[in-house]
PDB file of N, CA and C in Angstrom:
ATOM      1  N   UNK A   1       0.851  -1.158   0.000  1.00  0.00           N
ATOM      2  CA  UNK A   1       0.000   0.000   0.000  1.00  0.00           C
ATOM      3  C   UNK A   1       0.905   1.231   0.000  1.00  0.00           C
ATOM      4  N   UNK A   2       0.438   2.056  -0.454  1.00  0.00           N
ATOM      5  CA  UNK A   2       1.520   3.383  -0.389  1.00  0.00           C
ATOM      6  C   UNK A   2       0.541   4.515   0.073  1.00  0.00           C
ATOM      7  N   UNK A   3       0.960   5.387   0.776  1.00  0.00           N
ATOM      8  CA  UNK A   3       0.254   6.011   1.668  1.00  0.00           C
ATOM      9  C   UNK A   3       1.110   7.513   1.343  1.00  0.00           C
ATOM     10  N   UNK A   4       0.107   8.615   1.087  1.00  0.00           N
ATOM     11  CA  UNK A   4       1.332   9.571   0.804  1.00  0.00           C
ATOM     12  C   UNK A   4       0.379  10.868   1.722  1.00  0.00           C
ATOM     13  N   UNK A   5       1.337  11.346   2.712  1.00  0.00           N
ATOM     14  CA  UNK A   5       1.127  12.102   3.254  1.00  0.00           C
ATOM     15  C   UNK A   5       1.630  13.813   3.104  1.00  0.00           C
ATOM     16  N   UNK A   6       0.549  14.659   3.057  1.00  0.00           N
ATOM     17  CA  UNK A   6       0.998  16.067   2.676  1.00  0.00           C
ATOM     18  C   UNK A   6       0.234  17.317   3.725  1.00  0.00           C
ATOM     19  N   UNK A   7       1.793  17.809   4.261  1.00  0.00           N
ATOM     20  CA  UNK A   7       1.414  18.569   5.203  1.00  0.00           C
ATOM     21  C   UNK A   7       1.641  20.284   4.644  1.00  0.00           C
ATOM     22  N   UNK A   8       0.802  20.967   5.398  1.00  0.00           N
ATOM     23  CA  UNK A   8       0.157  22.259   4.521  1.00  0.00           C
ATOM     24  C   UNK A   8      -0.220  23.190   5.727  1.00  0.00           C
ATOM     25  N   UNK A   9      -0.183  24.807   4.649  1.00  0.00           N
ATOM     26  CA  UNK A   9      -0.599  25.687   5.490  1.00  0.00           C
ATOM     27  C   UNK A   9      -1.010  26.786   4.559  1.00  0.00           C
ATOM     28  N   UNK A  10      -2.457  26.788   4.251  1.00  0.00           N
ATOM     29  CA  UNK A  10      -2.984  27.780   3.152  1.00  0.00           C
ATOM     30  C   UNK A  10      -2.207  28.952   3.493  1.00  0.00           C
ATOM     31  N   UNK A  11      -2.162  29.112   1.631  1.00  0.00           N
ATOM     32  CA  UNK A  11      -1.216  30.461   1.352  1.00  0.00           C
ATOM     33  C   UNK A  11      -2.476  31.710   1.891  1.00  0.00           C
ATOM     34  N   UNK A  12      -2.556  32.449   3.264  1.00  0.00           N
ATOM     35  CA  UNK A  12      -3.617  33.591   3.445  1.00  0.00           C
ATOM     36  C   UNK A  12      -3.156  35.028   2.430  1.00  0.00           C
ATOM     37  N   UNK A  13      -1.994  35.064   2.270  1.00  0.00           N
ATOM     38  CA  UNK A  13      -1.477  36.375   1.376  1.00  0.00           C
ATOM     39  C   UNK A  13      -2.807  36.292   0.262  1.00  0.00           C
ATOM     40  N   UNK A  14      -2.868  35.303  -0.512  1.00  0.00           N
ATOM     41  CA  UNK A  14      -3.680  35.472  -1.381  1.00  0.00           C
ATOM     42  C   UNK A  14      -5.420  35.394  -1.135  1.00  0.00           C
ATOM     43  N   UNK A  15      -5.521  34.679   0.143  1.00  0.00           N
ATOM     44  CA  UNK A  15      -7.066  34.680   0.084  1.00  0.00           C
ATOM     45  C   UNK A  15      -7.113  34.412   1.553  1.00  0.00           C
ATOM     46  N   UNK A  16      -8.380  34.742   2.150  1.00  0.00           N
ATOM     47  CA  UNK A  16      -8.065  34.687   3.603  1.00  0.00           C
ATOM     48  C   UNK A  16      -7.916  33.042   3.582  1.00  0.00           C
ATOM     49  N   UNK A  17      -8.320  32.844   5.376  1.00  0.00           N
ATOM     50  CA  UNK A  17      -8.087  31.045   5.516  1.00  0.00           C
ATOM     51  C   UNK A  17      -9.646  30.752   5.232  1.00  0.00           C
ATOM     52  N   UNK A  18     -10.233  31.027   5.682  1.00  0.00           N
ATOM     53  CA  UNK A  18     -11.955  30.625   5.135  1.00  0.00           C
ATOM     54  C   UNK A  18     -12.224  30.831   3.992  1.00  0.00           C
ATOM     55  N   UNK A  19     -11.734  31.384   3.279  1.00  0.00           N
ATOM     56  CA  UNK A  19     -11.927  31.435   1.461  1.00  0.00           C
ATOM     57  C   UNK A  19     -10.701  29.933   1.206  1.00  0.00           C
ATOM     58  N   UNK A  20     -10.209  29.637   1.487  1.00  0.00           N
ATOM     59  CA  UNK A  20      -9.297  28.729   0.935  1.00  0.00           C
ATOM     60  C   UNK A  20      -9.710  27.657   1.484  1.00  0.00           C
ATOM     61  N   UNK A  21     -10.467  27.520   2.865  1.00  0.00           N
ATOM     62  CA  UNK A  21     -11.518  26.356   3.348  1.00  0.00           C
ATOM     63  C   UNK A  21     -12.258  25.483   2.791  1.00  0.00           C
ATOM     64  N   UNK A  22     -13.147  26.767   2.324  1.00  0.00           N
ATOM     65  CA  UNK A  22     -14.289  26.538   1.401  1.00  0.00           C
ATOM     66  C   UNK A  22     -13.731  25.814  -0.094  1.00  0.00           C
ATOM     67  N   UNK A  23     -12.310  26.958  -0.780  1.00  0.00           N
ATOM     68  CA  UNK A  23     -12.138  25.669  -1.861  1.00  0.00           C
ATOM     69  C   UNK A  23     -11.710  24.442  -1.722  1.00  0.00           C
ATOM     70  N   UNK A  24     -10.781  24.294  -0.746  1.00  0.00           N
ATOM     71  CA  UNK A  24     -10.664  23.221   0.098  1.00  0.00           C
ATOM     72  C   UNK A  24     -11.276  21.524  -0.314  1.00  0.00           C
ATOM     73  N   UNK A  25     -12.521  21.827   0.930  1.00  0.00           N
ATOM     74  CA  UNK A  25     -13.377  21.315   0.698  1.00  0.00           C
ATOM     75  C   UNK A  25     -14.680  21.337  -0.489  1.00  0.00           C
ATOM     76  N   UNK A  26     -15.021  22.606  -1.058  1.00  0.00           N
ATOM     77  CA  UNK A  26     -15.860  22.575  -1.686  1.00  0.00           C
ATOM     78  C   UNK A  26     -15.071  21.990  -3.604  1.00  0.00           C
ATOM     79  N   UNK A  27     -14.008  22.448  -3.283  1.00  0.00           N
ATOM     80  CA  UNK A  27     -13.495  22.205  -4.446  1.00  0.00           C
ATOM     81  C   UNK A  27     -12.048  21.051  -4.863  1.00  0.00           C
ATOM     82  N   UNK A  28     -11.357  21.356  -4.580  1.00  0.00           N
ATOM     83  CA  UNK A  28     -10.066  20.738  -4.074  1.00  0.00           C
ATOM     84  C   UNK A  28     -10.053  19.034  -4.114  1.00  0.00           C
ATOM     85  N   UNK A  29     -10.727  18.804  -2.946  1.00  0.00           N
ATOM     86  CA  UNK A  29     -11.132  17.535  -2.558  1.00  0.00           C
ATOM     87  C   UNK A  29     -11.921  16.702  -3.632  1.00  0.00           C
ATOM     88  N   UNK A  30     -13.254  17.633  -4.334  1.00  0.00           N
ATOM     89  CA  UNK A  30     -13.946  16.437  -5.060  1.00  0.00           C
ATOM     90  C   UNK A  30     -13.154  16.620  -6.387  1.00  0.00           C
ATOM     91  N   UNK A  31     -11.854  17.368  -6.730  1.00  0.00           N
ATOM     92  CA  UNK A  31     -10.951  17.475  -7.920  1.00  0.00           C
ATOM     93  C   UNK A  31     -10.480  15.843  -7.667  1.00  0.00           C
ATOM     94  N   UNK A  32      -9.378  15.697  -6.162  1.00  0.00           N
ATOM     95  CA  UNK A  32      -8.690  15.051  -5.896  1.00  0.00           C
ATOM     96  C   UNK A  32      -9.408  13.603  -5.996  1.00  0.00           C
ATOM     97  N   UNK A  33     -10.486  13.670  -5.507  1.00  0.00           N
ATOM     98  CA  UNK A  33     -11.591  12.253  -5.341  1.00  0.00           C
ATOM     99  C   UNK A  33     -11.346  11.577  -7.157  1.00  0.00           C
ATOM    100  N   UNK A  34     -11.650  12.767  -8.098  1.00  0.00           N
ATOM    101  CA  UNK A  34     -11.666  11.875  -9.751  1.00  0.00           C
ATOM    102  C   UNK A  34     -10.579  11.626 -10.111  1.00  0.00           C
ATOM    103  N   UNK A  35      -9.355  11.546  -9.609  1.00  0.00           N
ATOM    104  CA  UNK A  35      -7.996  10.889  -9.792  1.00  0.00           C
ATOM    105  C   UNK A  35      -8.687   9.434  -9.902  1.00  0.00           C
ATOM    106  N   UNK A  36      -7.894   8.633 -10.923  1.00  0.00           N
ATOM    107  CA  UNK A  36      -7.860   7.033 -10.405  1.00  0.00           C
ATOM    108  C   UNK A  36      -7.335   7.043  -9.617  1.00  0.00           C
ATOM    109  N   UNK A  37      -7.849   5.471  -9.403  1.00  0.00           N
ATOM    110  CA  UNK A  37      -6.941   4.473  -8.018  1.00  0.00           C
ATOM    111  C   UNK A  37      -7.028   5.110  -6.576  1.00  0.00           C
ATOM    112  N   UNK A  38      -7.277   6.399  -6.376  1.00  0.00           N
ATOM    113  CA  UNK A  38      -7.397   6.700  -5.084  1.00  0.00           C
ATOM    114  C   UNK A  38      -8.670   5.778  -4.133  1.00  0.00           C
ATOM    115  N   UNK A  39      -7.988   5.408  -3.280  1.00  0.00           N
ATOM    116  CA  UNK A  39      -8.444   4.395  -2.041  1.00  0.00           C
ATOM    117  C   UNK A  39      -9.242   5.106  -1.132  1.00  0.00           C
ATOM    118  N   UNK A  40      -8.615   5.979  -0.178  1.00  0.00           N
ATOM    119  CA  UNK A  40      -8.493   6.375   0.784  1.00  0.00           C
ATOM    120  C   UNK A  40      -8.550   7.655   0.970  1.00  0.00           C
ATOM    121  N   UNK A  41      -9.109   8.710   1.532  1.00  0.00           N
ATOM    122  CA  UNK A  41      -8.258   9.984   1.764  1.00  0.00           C
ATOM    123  C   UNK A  41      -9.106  10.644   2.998  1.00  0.00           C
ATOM    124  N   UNK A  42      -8.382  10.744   3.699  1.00  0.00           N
ATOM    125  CA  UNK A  42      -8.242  11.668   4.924  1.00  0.00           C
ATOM    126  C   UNK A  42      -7.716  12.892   5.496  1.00  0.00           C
ATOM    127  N   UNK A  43      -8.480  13.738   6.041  1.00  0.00           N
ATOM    128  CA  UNK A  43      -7.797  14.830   6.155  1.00  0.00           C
ATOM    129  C   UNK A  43      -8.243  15.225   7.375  1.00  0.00           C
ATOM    130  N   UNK A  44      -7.333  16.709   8.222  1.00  0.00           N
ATOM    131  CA  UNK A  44      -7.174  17.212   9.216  1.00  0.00           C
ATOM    132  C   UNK A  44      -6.585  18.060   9.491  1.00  0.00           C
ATOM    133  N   UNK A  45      -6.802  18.839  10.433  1.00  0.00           N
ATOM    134  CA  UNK A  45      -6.319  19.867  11.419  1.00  0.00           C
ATOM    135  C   UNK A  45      -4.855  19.741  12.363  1.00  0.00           C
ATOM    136  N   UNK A  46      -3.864  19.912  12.437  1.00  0.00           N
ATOM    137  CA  UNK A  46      -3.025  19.446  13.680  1.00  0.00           C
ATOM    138  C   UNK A  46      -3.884  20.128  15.194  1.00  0.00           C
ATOM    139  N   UNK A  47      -3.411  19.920  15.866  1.00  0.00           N
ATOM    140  CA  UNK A  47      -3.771  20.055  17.491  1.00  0.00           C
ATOM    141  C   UNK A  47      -2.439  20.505  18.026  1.00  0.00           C
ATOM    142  N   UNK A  48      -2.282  21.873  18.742  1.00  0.00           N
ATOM    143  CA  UNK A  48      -1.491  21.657  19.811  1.00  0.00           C
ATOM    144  C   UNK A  48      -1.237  21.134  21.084  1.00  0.00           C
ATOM    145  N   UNK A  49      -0.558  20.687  21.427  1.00  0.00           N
ATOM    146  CA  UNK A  49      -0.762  19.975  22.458  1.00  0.00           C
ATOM    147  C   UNK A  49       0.456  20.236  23.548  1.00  0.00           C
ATOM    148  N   UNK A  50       0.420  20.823  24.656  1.00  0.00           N
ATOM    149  CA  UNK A  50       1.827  21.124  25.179  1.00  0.00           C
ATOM    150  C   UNK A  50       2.422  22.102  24.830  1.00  0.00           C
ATOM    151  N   UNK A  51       3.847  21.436  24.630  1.00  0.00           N
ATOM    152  CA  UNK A  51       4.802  22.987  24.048  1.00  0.00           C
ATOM    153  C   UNK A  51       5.055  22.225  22.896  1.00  0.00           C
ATOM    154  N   UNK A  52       4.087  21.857  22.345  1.00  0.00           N
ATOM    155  CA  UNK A  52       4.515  20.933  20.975  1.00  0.00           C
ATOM    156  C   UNK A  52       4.509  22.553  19.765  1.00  0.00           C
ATOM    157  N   UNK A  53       5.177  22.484  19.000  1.00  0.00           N
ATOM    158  CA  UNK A  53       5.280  23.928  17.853  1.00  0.00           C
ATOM    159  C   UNK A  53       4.651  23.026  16.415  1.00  0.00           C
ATOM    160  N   UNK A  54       3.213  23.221  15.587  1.00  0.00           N
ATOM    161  CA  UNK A  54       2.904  22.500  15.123  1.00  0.00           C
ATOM    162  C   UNK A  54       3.367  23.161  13.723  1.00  0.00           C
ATOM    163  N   UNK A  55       4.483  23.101  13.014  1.00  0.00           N
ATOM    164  CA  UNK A  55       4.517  23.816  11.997  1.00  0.00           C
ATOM    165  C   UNK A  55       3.505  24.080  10.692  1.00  0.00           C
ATOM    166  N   UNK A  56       2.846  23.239  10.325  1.00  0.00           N
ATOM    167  CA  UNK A  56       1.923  23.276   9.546  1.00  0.00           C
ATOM    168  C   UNK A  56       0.192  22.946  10.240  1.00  0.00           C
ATOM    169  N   UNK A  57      -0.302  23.691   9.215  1.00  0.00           N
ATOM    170  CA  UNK A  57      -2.063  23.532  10.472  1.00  0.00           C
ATOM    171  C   UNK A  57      -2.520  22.492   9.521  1.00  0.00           C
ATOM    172  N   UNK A  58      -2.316  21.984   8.634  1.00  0.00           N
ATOM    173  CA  UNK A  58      -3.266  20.845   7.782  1.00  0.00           C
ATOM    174  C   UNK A  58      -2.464  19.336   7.507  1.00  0.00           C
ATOM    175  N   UNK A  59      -3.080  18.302   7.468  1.00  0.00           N
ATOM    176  CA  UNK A  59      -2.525  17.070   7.005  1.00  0.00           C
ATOM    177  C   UNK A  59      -3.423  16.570   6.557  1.00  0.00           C
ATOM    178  N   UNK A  60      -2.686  15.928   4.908  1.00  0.00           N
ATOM    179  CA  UNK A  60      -3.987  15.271   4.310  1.00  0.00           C
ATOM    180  C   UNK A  60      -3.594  13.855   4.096  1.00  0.00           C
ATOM    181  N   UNK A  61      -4.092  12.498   3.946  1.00  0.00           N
ATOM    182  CA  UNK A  61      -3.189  11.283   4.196  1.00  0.00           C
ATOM    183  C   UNK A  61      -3.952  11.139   2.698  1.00  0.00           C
ATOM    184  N   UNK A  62      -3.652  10.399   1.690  1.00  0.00           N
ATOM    185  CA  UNK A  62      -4.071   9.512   0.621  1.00  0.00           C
ATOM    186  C   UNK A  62      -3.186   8.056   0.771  1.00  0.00           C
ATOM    187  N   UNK A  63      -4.231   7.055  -0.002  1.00  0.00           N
ATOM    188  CA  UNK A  63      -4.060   5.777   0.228  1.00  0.00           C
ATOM    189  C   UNK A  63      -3.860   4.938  -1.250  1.00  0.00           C
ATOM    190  N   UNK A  64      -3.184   4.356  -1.214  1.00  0.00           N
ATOM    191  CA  UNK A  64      -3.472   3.961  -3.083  1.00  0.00           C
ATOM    192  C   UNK A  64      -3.250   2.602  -2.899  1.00  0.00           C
ATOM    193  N   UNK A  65      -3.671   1.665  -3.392  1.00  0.00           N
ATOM    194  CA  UNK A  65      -3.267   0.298  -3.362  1.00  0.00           C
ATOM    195  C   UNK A  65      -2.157  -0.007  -3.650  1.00  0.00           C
ATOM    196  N   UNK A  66      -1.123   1.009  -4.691  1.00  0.00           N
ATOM    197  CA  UNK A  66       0.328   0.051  -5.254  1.00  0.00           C
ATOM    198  C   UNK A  66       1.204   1.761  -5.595  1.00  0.00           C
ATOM    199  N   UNK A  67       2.245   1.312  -5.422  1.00  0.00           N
ATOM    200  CA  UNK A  67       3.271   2.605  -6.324  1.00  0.00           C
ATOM    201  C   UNK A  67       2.357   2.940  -7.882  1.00  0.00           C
ATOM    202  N   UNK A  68       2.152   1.771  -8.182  1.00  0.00           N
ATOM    203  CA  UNK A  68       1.557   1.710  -9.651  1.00  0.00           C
ATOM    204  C   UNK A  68       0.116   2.591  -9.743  1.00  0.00           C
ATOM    205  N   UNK A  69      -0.559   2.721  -8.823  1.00  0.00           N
ATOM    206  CA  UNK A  69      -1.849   2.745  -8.702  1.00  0.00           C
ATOM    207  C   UNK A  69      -1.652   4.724  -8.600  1.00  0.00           C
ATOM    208  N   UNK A  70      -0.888   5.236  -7.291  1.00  0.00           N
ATOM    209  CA  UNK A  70      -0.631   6.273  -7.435  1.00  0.00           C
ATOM    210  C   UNK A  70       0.395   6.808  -8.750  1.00  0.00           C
ATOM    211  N   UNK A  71       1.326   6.264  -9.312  1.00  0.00           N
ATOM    212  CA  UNK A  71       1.856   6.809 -10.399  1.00  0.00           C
ATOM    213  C   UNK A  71       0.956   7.455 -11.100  1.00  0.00           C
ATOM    214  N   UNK A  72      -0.473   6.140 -11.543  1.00  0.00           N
ATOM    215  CA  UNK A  72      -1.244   6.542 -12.630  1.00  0.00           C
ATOM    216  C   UNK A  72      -2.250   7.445 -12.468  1.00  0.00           C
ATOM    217  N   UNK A  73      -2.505   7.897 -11.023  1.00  0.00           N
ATOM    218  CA  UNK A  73      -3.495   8.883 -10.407  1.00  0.00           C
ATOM    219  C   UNK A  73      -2.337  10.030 -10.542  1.00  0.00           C
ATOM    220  N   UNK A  74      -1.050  10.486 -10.239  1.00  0.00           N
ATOM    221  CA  UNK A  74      -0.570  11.310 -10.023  1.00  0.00           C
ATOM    222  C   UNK A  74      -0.495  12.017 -11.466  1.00  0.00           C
ATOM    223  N   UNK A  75      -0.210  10.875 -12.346  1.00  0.00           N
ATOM    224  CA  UNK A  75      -0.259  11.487 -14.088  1.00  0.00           C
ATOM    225  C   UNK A  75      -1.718  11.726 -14.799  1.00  0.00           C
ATOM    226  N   UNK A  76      -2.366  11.328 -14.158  1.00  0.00           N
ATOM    227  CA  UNK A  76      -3.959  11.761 -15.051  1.00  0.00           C
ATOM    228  C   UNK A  76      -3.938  13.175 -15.098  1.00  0.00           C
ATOM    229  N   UNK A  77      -5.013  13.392 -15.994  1.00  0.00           N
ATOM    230  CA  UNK A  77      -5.230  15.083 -16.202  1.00  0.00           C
ATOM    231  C   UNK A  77      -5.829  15.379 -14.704  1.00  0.00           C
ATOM    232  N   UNK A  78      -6.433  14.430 -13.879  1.00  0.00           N
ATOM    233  CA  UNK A  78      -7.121  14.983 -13.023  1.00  0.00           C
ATOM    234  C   UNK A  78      -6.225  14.892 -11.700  1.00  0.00           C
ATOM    235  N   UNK A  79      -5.206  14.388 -11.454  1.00  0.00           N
ATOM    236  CA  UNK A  79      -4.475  14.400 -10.869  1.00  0.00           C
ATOM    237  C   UNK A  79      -2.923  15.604 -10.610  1.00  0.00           C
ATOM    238  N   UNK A  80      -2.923  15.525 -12.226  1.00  0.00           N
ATOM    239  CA  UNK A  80      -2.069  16.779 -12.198  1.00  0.00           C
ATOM    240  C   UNK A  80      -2.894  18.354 -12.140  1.00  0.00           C
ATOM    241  N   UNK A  81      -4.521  18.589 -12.590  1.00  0.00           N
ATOM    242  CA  UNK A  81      -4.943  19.449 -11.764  1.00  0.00           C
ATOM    243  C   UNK A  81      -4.941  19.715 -10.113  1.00  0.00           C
ATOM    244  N   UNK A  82      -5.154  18.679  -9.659  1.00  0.00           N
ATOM    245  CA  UNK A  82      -5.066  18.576  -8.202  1.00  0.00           C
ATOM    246  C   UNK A  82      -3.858  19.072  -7.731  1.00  0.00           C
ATOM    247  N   UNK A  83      -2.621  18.725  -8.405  1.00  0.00           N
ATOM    248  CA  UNK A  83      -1.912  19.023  -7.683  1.00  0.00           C
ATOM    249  C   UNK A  83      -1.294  20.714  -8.075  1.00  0.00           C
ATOM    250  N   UNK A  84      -2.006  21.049  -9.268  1.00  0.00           N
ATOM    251  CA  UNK A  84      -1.839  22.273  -9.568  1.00  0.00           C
ATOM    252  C   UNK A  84      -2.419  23.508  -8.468  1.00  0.00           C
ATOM    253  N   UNK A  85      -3.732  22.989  -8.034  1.00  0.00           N
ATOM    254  CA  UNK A  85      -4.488  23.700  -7.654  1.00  0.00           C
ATOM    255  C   UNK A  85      -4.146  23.552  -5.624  1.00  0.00           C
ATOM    256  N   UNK A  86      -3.423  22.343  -5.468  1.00  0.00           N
ATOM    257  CA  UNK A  86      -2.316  22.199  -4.255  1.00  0.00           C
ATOM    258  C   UNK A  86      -1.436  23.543  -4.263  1.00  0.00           C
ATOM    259  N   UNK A  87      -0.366  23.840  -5.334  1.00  0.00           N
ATOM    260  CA  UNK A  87       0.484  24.677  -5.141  1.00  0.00           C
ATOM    261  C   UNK A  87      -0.104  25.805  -5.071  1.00  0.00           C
ATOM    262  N   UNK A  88      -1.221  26.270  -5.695  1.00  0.00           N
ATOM    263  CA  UNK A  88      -1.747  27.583  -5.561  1.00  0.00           C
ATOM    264  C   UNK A  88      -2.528  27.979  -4.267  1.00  0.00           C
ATOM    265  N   UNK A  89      -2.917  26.960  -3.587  1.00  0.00           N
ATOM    266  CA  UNK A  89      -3.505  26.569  -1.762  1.00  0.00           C
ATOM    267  C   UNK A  89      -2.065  27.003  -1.191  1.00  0.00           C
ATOM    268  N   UNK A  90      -1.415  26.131  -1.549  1.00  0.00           N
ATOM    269  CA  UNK A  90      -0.308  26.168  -0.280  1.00  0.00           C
ATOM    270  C   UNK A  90       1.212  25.550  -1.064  1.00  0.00           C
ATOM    271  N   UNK A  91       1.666  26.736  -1.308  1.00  0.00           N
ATOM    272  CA  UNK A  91       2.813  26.492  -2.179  1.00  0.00           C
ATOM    273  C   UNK A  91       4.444  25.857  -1.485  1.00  0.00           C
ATOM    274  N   UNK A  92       4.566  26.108  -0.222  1.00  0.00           N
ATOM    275  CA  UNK A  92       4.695  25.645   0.846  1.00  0.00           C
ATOM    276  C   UNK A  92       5.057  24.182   1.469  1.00  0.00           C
ATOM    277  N   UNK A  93       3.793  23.471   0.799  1.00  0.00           N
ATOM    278  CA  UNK A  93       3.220  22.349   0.973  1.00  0.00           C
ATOM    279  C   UNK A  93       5.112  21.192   1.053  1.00  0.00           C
ATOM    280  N   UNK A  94       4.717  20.052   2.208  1.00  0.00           N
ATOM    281  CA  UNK A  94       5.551  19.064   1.863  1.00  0.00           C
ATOM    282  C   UNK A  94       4.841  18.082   1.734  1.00  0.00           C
ATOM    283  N   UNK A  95       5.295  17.468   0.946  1.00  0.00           N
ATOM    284  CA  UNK A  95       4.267  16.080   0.640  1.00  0.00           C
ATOM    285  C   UNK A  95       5.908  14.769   0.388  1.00  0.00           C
ATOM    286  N   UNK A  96       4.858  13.691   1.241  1.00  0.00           N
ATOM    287  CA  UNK A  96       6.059  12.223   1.538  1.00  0.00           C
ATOM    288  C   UNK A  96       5.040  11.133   1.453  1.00  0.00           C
ATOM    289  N   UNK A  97       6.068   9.990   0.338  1.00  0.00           N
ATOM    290  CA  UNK A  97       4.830   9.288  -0.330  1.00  0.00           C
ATOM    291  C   UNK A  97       6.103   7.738   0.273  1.00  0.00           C
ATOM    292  N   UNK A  98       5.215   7.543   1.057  1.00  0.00           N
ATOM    293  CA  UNK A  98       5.397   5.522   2.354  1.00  0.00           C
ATOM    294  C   UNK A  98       5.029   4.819   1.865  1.00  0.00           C
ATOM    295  N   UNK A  99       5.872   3.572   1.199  1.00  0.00           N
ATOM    296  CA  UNK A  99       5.325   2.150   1.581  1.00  0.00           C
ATOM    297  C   UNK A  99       4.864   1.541   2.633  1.00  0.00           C
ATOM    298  N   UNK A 100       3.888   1.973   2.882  1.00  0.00           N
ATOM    299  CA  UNK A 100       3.165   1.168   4.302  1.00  0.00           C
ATOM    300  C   UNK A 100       2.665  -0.061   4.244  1.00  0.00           C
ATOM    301  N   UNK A 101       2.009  -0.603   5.235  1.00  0.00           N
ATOM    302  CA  UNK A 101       1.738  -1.741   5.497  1.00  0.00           C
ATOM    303  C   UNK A 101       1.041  -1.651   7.289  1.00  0.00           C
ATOM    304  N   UNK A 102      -0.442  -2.204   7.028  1.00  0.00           N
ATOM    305  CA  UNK A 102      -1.341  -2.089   8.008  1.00  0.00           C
ATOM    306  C   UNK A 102      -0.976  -3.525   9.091  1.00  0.00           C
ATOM    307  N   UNK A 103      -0.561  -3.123  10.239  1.00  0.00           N
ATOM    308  CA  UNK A 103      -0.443  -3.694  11.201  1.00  0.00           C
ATOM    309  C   UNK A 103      -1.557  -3.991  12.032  1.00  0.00           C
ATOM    310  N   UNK A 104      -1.672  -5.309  12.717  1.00  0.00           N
ATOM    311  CA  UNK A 104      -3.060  -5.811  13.442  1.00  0.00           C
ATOM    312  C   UNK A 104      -2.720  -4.997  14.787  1.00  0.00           C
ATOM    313  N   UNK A 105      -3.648  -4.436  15.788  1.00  0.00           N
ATOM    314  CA  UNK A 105      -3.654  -3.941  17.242  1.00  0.00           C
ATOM    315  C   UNK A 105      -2.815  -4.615  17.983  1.00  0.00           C
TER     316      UNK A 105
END
């Protein structure tokens, strides 16, 4: 499974944070959803917690069944919009793509 995680912090210079919310979710997401092969996708807020310093306020996890599976989502037209419309959110952005593997409790 490959699991690619991308941590973020809307660009506000260009639009406040609730205008970039809204595309976010209203837009962003159901771009990212018509990629093939996407499995999985989750997203979130960090939390502070302590004297923890959370550098970025967003994490989004995607899930793909194979290297193969995301290659061919990352090269679609709808995939490389997504990620177009990523850099213009949050140019910023780091994104790290894991061979994972789901462990029992």
């Amino acid at each position: 499974m490959i699991q690619v995680v991308s941590v973020f912090n809307f660009d506000t210079a260009k639009r406040s944070l609730e205008e970039w919310e809204r595309y976010y979710t209203g837009e962003y997401v159901h771009a990212l959803r018509k990629a093939p092969g996407l499995a999985r996708y989750i997203v979130g807020k960090t939390m502070k917690m302590g004297h923890a310093d959370t550098a970025y306020s967003r994490v989004a996890t995607l899930f793909y069944e194979d290297l193969a599976a995301f290659q061919r989502a990352s090269s679609s037209p709808e995939g490389r919009e997504a990620g177009r419309m990523m850099r213009e959110m949050a140019p910023d952005s780091k994104l790290y793509v894991v061979a994972a593997e789901e462990v029992e409790p």
